[in-house]
Protein backbone atom coordinates (compact mmCIF):
# COMPACT_ATOMS: atom_id res chain seq x y z
CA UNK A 1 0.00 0.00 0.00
CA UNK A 2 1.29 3.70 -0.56
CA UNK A 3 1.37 6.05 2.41
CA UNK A 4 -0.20 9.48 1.81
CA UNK A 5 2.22 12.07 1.45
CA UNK A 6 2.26 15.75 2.03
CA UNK A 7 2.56 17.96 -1.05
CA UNK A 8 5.10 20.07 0.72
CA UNK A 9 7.33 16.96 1.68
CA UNK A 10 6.32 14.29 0.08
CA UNK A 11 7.20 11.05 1.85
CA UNK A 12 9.23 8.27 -0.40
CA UNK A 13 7.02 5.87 -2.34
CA UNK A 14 7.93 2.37 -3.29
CA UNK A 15 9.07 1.78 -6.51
CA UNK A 16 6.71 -1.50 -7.63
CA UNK A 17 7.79 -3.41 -10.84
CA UNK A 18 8.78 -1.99 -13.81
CA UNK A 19 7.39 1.81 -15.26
CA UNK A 20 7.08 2.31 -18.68
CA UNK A 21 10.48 3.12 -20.49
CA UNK A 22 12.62 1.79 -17.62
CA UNK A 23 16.53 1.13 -18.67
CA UNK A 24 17.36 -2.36 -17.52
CA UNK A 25 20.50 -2.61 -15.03
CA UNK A 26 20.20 1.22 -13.56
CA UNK A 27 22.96 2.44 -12.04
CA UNK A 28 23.27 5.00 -8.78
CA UNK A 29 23.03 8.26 -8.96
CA UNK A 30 26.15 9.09 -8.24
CA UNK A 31 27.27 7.09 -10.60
CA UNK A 32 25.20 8.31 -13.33
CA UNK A 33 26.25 11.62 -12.50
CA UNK A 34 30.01 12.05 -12.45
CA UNK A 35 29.73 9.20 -15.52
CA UNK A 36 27.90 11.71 -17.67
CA UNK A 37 29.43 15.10 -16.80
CA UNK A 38 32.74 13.60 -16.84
CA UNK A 39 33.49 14.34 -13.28
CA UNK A 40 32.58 18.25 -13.60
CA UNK A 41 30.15 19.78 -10.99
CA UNK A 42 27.09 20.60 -13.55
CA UNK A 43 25.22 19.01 -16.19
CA UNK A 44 23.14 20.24 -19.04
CA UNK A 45 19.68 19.46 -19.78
CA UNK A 46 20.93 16.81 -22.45
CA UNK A 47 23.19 15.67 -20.17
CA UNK A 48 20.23 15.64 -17.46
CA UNK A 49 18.19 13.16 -19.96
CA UNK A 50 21.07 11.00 -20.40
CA UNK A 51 21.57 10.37 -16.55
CA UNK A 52 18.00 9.80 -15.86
CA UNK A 53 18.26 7.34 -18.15
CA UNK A 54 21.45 5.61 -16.65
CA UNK A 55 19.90 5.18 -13.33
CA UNK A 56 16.67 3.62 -15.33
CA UNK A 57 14.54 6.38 -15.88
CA UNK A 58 13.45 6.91 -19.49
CA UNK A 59 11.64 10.48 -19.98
CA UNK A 60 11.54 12.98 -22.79
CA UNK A 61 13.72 15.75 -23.46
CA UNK A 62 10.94 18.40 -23.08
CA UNK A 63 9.86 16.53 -19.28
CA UNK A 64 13.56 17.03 -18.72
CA UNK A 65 13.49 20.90 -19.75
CA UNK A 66 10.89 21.49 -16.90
CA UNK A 67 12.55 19.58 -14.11
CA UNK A 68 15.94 21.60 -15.05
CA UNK A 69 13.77 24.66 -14.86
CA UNK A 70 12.54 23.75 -11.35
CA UNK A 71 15.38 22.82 -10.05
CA UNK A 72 18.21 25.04 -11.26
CA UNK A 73 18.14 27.68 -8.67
CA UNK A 74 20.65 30.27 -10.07
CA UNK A 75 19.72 29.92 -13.75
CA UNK A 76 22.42 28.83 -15.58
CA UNK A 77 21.20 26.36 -17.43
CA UNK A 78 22.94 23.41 -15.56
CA UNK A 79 22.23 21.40 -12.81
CA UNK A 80 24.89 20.17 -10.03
CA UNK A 81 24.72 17.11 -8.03
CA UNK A 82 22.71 17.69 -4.94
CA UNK A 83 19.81 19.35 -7.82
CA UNK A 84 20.18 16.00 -10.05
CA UNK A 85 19.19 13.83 -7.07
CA UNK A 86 16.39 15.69 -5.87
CA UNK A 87 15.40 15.22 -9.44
CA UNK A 88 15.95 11.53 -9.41
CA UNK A 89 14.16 10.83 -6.14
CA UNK A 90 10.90 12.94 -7.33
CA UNK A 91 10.47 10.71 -10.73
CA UNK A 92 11.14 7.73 -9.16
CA UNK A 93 8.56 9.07 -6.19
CA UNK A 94 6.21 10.04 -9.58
CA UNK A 95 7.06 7.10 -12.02
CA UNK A 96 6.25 4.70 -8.47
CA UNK A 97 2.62 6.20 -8.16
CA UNK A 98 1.97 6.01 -12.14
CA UNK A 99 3.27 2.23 -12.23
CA UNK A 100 1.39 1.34 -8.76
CA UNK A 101 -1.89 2.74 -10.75
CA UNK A 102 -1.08 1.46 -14.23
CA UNK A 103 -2.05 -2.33 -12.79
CA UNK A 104 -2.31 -3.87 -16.59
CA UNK A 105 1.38 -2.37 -17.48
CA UNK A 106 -0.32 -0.70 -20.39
CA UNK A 107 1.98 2.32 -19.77
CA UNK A 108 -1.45 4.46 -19.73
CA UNK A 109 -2.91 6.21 -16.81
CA UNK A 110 -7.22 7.12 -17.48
CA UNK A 111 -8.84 10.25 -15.62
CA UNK A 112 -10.12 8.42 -12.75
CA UNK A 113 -6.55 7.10 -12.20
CA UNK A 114 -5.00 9.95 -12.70
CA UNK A 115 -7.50 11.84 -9.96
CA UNK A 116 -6.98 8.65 -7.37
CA UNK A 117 -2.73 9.64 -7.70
CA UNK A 118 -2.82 12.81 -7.46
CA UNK A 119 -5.27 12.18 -4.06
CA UNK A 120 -2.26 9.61 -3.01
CA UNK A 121 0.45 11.92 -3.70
CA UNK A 122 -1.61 14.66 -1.05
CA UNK A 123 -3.18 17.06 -3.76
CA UNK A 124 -6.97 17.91 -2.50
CA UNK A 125 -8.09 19.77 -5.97
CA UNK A 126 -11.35 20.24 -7.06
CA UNK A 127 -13.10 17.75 -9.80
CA UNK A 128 -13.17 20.75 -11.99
CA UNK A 129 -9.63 21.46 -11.57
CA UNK A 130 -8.18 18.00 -12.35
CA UNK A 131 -10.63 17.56 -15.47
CA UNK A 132 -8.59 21.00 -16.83
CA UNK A 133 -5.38 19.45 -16.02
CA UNK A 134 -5.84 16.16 -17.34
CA UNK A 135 -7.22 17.57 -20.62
CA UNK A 136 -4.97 20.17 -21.24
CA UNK A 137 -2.08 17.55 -21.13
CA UNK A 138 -4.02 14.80 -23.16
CA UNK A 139 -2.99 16.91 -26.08
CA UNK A 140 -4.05 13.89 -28.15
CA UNK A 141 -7.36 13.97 -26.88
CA UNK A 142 -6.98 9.97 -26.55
CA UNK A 143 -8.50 9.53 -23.14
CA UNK A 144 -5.44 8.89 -21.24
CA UNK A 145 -1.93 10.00 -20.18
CA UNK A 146 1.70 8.19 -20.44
CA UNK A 147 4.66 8.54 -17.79
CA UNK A 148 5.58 11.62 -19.35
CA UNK A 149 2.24 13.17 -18.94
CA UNK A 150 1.72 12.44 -15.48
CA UNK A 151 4.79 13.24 -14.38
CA UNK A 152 4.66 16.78 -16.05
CA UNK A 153 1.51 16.99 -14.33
CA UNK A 154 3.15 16.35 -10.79
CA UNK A 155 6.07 18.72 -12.07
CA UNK A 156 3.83 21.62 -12.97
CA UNK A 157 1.61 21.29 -9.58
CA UNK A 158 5.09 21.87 -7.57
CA UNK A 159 6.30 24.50 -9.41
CA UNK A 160 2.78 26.63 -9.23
CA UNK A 161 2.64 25.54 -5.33
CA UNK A 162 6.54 26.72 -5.00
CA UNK A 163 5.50 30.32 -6.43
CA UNK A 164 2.22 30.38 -4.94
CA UNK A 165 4.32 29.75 -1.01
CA UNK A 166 7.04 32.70 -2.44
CA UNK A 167 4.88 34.72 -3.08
CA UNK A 168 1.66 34.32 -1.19
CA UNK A 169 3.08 31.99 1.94
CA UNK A 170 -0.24 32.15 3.84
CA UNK A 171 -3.05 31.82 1.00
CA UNK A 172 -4.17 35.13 1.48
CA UNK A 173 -4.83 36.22 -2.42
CA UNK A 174 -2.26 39.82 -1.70
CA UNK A 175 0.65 39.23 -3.70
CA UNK A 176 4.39 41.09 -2.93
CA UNK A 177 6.45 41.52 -5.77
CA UNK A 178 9.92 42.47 -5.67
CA UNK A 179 11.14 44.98 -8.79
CA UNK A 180 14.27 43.75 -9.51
CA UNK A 181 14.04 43.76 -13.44
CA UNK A 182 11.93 45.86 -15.72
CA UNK A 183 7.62 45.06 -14.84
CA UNK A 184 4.86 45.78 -16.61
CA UNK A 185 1.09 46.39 -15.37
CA UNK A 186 -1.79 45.71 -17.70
CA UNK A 187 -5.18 46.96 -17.50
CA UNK A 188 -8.16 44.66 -19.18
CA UNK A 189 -7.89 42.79 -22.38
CA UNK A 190 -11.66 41.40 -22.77
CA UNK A 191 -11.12 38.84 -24.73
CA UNK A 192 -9.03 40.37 -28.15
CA UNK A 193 -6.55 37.84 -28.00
CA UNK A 194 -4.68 39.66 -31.06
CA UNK A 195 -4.40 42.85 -29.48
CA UNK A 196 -3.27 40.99 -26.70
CA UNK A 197 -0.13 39.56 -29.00
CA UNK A 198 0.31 43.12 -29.98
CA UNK A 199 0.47 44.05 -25.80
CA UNK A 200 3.68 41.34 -25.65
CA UNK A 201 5.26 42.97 -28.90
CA UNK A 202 4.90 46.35 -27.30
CA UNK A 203 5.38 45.42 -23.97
CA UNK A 204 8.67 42.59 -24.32
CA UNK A 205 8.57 38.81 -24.06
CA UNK A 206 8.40 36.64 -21.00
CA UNK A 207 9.91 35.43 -19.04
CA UNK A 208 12.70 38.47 -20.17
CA UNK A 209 10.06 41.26 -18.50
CA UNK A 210 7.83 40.34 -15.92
CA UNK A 211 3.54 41.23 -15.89
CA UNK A 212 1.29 42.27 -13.95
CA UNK A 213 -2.68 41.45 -15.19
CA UNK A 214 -5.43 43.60 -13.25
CA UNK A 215 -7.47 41.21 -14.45
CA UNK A 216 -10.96 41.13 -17.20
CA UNK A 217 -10.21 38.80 -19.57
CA UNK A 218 -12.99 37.70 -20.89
CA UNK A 219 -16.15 38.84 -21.94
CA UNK A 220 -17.01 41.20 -24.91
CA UNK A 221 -14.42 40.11 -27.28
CA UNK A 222 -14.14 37.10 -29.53
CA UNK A 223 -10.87 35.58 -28.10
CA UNK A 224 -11.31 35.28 -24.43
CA UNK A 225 -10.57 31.29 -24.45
CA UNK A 226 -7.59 32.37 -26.60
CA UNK A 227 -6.69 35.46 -24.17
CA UNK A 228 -7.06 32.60 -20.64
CA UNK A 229 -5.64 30.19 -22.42
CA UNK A 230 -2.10 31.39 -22.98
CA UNK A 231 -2.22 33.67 -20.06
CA UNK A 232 -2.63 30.33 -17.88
CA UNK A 233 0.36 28.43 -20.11
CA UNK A 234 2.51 31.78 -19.24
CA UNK A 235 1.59 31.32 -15.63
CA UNK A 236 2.44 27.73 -15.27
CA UNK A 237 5.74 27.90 -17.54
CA UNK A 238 6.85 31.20 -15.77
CA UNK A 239 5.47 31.39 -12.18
CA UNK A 240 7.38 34.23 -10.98
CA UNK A 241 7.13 36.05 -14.43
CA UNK A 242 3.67 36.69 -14.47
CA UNK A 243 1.29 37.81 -11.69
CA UNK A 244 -2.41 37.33 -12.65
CA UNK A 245 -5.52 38.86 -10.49
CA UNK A 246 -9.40 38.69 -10.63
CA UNK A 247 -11.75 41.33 -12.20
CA UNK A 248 -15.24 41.41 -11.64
CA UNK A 249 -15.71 40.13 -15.30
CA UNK A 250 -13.93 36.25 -14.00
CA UNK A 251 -17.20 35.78 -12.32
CA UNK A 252 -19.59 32.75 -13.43
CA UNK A 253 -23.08 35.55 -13.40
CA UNK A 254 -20.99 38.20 -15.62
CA UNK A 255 -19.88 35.69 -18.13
CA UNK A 256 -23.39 34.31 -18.75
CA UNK A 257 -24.38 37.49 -19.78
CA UNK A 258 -21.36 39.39 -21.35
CA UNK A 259 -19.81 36.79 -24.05
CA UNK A 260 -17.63 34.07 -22.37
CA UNK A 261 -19.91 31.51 -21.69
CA UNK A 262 -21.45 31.58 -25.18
CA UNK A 263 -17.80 31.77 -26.89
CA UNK A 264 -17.26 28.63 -25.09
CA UNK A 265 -20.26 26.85 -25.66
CA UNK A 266 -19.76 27.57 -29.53
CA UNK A 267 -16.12 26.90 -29.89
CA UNK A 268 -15.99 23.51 -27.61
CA UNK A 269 -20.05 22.47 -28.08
CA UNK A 270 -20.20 21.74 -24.23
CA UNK A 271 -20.04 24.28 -21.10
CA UNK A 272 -17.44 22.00 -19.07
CA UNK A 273 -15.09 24.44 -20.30
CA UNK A 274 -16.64 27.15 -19.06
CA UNK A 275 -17.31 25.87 -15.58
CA UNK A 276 -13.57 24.62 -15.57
CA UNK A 277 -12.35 28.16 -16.07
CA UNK A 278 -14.73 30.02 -13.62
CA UNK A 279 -13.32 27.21 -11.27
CA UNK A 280 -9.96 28.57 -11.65
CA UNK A 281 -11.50 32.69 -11.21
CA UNK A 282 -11.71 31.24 -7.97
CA UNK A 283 -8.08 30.86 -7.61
CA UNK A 284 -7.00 34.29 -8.89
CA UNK A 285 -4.96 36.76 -6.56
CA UNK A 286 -7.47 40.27 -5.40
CA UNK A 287 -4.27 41.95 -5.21
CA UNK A 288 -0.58 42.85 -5.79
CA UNK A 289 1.63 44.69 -3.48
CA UNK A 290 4.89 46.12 -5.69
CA UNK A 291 7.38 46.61 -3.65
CA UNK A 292 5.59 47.38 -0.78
CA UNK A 293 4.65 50.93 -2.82
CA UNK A 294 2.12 50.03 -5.53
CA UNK A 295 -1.02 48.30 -5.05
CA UNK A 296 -2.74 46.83 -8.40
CA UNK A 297 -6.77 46.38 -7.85
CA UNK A 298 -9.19 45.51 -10.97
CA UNK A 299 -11.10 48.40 -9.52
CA UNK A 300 -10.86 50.41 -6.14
CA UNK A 301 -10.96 51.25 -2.98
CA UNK A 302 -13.90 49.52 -0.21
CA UNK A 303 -15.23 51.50 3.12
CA UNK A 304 -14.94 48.13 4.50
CA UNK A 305 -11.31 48.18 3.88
CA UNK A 306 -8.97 50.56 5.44
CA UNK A 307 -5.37 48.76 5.28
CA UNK A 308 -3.79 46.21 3.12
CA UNK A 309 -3.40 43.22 5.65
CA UNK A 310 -7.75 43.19 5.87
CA UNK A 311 -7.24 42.49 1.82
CA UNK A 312 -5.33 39.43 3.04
CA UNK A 313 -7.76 38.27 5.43
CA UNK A 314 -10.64 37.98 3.11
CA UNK A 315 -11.96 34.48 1.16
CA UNK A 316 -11.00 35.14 -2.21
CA UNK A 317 -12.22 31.55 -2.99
CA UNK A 318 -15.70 31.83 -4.34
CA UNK A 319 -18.03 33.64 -6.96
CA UNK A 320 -17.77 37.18 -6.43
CA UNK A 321 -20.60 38.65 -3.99
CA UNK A 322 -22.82 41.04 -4.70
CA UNK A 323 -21.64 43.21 -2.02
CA UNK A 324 -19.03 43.81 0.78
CA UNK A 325 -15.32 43.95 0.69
CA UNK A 326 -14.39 41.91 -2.01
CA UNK A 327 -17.27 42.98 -3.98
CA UNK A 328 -15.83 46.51 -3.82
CA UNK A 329 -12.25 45.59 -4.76
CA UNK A 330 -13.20 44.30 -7.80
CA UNK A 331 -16.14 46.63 -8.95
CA UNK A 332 -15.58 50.47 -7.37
CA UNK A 333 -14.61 53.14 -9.45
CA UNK A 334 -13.03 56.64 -8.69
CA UNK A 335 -14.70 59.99 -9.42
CA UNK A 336 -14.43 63.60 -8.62
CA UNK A 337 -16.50 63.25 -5.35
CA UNK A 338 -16.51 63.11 -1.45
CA UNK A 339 -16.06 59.96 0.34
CA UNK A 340 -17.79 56.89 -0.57
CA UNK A 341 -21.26 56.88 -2.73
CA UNK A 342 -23.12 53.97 -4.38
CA UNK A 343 -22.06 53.46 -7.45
CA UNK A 344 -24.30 53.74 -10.74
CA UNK A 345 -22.68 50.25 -11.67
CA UNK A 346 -25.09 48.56 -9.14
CA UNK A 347 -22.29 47.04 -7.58
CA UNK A 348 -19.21 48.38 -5.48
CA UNK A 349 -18.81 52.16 -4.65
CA UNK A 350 -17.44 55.11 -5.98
CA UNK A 351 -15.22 56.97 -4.34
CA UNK A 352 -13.01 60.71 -4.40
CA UNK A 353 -9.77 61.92 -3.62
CA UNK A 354 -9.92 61.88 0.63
CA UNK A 355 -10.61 57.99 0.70
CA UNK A 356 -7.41 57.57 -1.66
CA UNK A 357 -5.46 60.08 0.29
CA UNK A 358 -5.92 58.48 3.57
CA UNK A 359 -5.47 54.64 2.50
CA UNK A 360 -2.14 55.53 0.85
CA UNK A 361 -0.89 57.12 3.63
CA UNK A 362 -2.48 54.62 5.91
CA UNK A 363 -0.31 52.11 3.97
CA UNK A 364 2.54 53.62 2.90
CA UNK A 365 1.70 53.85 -0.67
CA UNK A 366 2.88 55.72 -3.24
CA UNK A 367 0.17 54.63 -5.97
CA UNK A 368 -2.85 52.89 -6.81
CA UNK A 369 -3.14 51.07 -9.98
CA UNK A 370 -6.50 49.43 -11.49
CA UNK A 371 -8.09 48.95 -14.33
CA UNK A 372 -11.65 48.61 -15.01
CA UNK A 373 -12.66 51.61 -16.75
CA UNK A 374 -11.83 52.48 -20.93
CA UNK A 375 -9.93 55.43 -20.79
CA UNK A 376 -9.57 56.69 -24.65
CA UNK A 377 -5.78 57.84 -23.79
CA UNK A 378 -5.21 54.34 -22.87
CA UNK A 379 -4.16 55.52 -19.21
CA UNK A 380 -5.13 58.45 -16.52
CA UNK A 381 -4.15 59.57 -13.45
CA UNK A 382 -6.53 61.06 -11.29
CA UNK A 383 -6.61 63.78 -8.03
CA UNK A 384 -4.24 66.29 -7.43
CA UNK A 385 -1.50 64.27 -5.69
CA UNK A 386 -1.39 61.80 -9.00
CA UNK A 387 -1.54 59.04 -6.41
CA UNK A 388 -4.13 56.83 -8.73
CA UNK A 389 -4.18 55.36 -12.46
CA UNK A 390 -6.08 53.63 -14.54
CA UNK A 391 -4.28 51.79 -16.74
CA UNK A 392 -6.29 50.21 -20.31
CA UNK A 393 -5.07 47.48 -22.43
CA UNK A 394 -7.52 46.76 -24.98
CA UNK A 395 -7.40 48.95 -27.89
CA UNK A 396 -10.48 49.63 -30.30
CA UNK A 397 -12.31 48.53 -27.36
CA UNK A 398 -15.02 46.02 -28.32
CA UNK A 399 -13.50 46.82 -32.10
CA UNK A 400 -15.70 50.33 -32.36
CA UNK A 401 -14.41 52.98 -29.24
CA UNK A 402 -11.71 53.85 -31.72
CA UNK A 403 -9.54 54.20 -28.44
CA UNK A 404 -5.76 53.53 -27.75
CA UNK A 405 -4.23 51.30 -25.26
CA UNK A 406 -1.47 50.96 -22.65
CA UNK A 407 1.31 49.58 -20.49
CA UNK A 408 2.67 50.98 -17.06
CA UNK A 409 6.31 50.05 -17.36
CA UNK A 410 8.40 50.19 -14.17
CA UNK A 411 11.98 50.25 -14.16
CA UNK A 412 14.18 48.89 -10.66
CA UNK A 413 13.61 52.03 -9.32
CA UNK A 414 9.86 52.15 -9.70
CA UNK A 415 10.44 54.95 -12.22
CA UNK A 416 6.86 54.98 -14.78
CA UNK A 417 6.62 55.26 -17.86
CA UNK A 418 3.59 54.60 -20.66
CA UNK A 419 4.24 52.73 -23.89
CA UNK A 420 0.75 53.22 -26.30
CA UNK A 421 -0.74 51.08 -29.19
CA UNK A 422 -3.00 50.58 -30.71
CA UNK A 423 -4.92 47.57 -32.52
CA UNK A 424 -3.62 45.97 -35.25
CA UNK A 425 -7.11 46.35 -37.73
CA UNK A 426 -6.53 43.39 -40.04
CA UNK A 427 -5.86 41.12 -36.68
CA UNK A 428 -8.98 42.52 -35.47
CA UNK A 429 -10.82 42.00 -38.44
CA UNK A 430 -9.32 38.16 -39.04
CA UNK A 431 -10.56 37.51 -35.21
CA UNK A 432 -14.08 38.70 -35.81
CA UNK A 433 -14.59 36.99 -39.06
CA UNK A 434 -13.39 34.16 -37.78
CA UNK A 435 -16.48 33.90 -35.08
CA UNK A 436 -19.29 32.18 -35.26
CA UNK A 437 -21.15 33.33 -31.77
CA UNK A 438 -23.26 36.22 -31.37
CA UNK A 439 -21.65 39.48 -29.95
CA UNK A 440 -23.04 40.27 -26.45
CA UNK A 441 -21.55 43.87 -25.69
CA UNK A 442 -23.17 45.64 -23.31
């Protein structure tokens, strides 16, 4: 029988019979090691694939990419020793629970397999969740996954957990970010996956800048599968490269009405995709905390809410109420006004320049950054001490507003500037052509 393990240190599993791909007559680490590197303290990712092999442990070259990039903790490229054997001991840990599972030796795991090992192994994720998983890496669609699947499965789960402890250690949905290379914050995209391309050719690549997303998007364009889609691939292959957070439009009510649901229902002919998705809205981050001096909200500020650590207090895992705290973050706007006042929207508040003053202070703040609003500029600044911005990322909103879009760029210093663009037309025209749902706007 195989103990239970904790995700965080997983005890050692026993390595039953034979998995899939094994070399016979495996050698020691060790061994396999100082054999391959020719007694030199680091190997390569080639290299990597060939000792894995040595000590019986057969797995692709692109599997082998993603443990190097999990393991090699000063980015060179290499791996030493002490990094190799951690390697070794989680795929013989993974390839024990897929050959313990695969009972016929067929070298295939099936979904309800795969959902009983990840349960062994100490993972407690929703149904919804693992159905996402398990399809995204069936890239066959053949109903099952090899060694090589699962284990790239257990790899990615690690990595995102790793990130997720860095960076949010107590599950409290506030990110901090340290600036220590050029950052970029992004207002909404709704959905125009090709203006979003055109934000990454504007804004640099990843994992060479790092991104902030104030989250929206989905809804009102014709690419917000598209627009999830890669944003969640960017997240998983560069954890630390890319922060994304909730806006009130990752909600399962908004998206019935506003596009997302119906885009899905067209493009996959079922709904599971939808209600996998609004699963992981759940999961998204209410805030980010840059260096302890920028905040980035989807929309504003909350009565309720009066310092940062009462953001980290509150139960980001759910649909997003109709009122209170969390309701606000998501859905307030600012205006020229005093205080707090109900907001037209019908949900969250709108609020003036005192309310910013004092939380900024309160918290040591030197800015507030959200999204939320089109502003035709692509970004504005509001109240005489410039201490908010709205910040727009979706040119030609809706492909008619005729507006322009933005990035905040920050430099190590937290130094701002704005880089513009605008849509590229033919993209824009190519993505609504190619759409075969009904537009649902506003």
């Amino acid at each position: 029988m195989i103990p239970m393990s904790n995700p965080q240190n997983p005890a050692p599993l026993p390595y039953t019979g034979t998995a899939p791909g094994q070399r016979p007559n495996p050698v020691d680490a060790h061994t396999a090691f100082y054999t391959v590197s020719q007694k030199r303290p680091h190997i390569t990712c080639k290299q990597l694939r060939d000792a894995l092999e040595m000590t019986g442990l057969c797995i692709s070259m692109d599997l082998c990419n993603q443990l190097l990039l999990k393991h090699d903790r000063d980015r060179s490229g290499r791996v030493d020793f002490n990094e190799f054997n951690a390697i070794v001991g989680e795929v013989t840990q993974w390839s024990g629970v897929f050959n313990y599972f695969d009972t016929n030796r067929s070298g295939r795991m099936e979904f309800k397999e795969f959902s009983d090992a990840l349960v062994r192994l100490g993972y407690q994720f929703s149904q919804p969740i693992v159905s996402l998983m398990f399809t995204n890496l069936d890239i066959n669609h053949a109903g099952f996954l090899d060694l090589n699947g699962f284990i790239k499965a257990c790899t990615v789960i690690q990595i995102v957990m790793m990130k997720m402890q860095q960076y949010d250690p107590q599950k409290r949905g506030c990110v901090t970010l340290d600036v220590n290379q050029m950052m970029d914050i992004c207002g909404d995209i709704h959905g125009q996956y090709s203006d979003l391309l055109e934000l990454f050719r504007v804004g640099g690549e990843i994992p060479e800048k790092s991104y902030i997303f104030m989250g929206d998007y989905v809804d009102r364009g014709y690419g917000g599968c598209e627009v999830f889609q890669l944003l969640l691939s960017l997240k998983v292959c560069y954890p630390d490269k890319i922060t994304l957070l909730r806006g009130n439009h990752e909600s399962r009510e908004i998206t019935r009405v506003y596009g997302f649901y119906y885009e899905i229902q067209q493009k996959y002919n079922s709904t599971d995709p939808w209600e996998w998705c609004t699963d992981v809205f759940d999961y998204l981050g209410i805030a980010a905390l840059v260096d302890n001096r920028i905040l980035c909200i989807h929309g504003g500020l909350s009565p309720s809410i009066s310092t940062i650590d009462q953001i980290r207090t509150l139960n980001r895992v759910m649909e997003i109420p109709s009122s209170g705290a969390f309701c606000d973050l998501l859905w307030s706007d600012p205006e020229i006004t005093d205080g707090f006042r109900d907001s037209p929207r019908g949900a969250g508040y709108i609020f003036g320049e005192a309310p910013v003053n004092e939380f900024t202070a309160t918290n040591g703040l030197e800015l507030i950054c959200r999204g939320h609003q089109m502003i035709q500029q692509g970004f504005q600044y509001m109240f005489s001490r410039n201490n908010l911005v709205t910040v727009w990322s979706a040119p030609n909103y809706c492909y008619r507003c005729e507006n322009v879009a933005s990035v905040l760029l920050l430099d190590e210093g937290l130094n701002r500037t704005f880089r513009m663009f605008k849509e590229n037309k033919e993209e824009q025209e190519k993505e609504m052509q190619s759409s075969s749902y009904a537009f649902y706007s506003f």
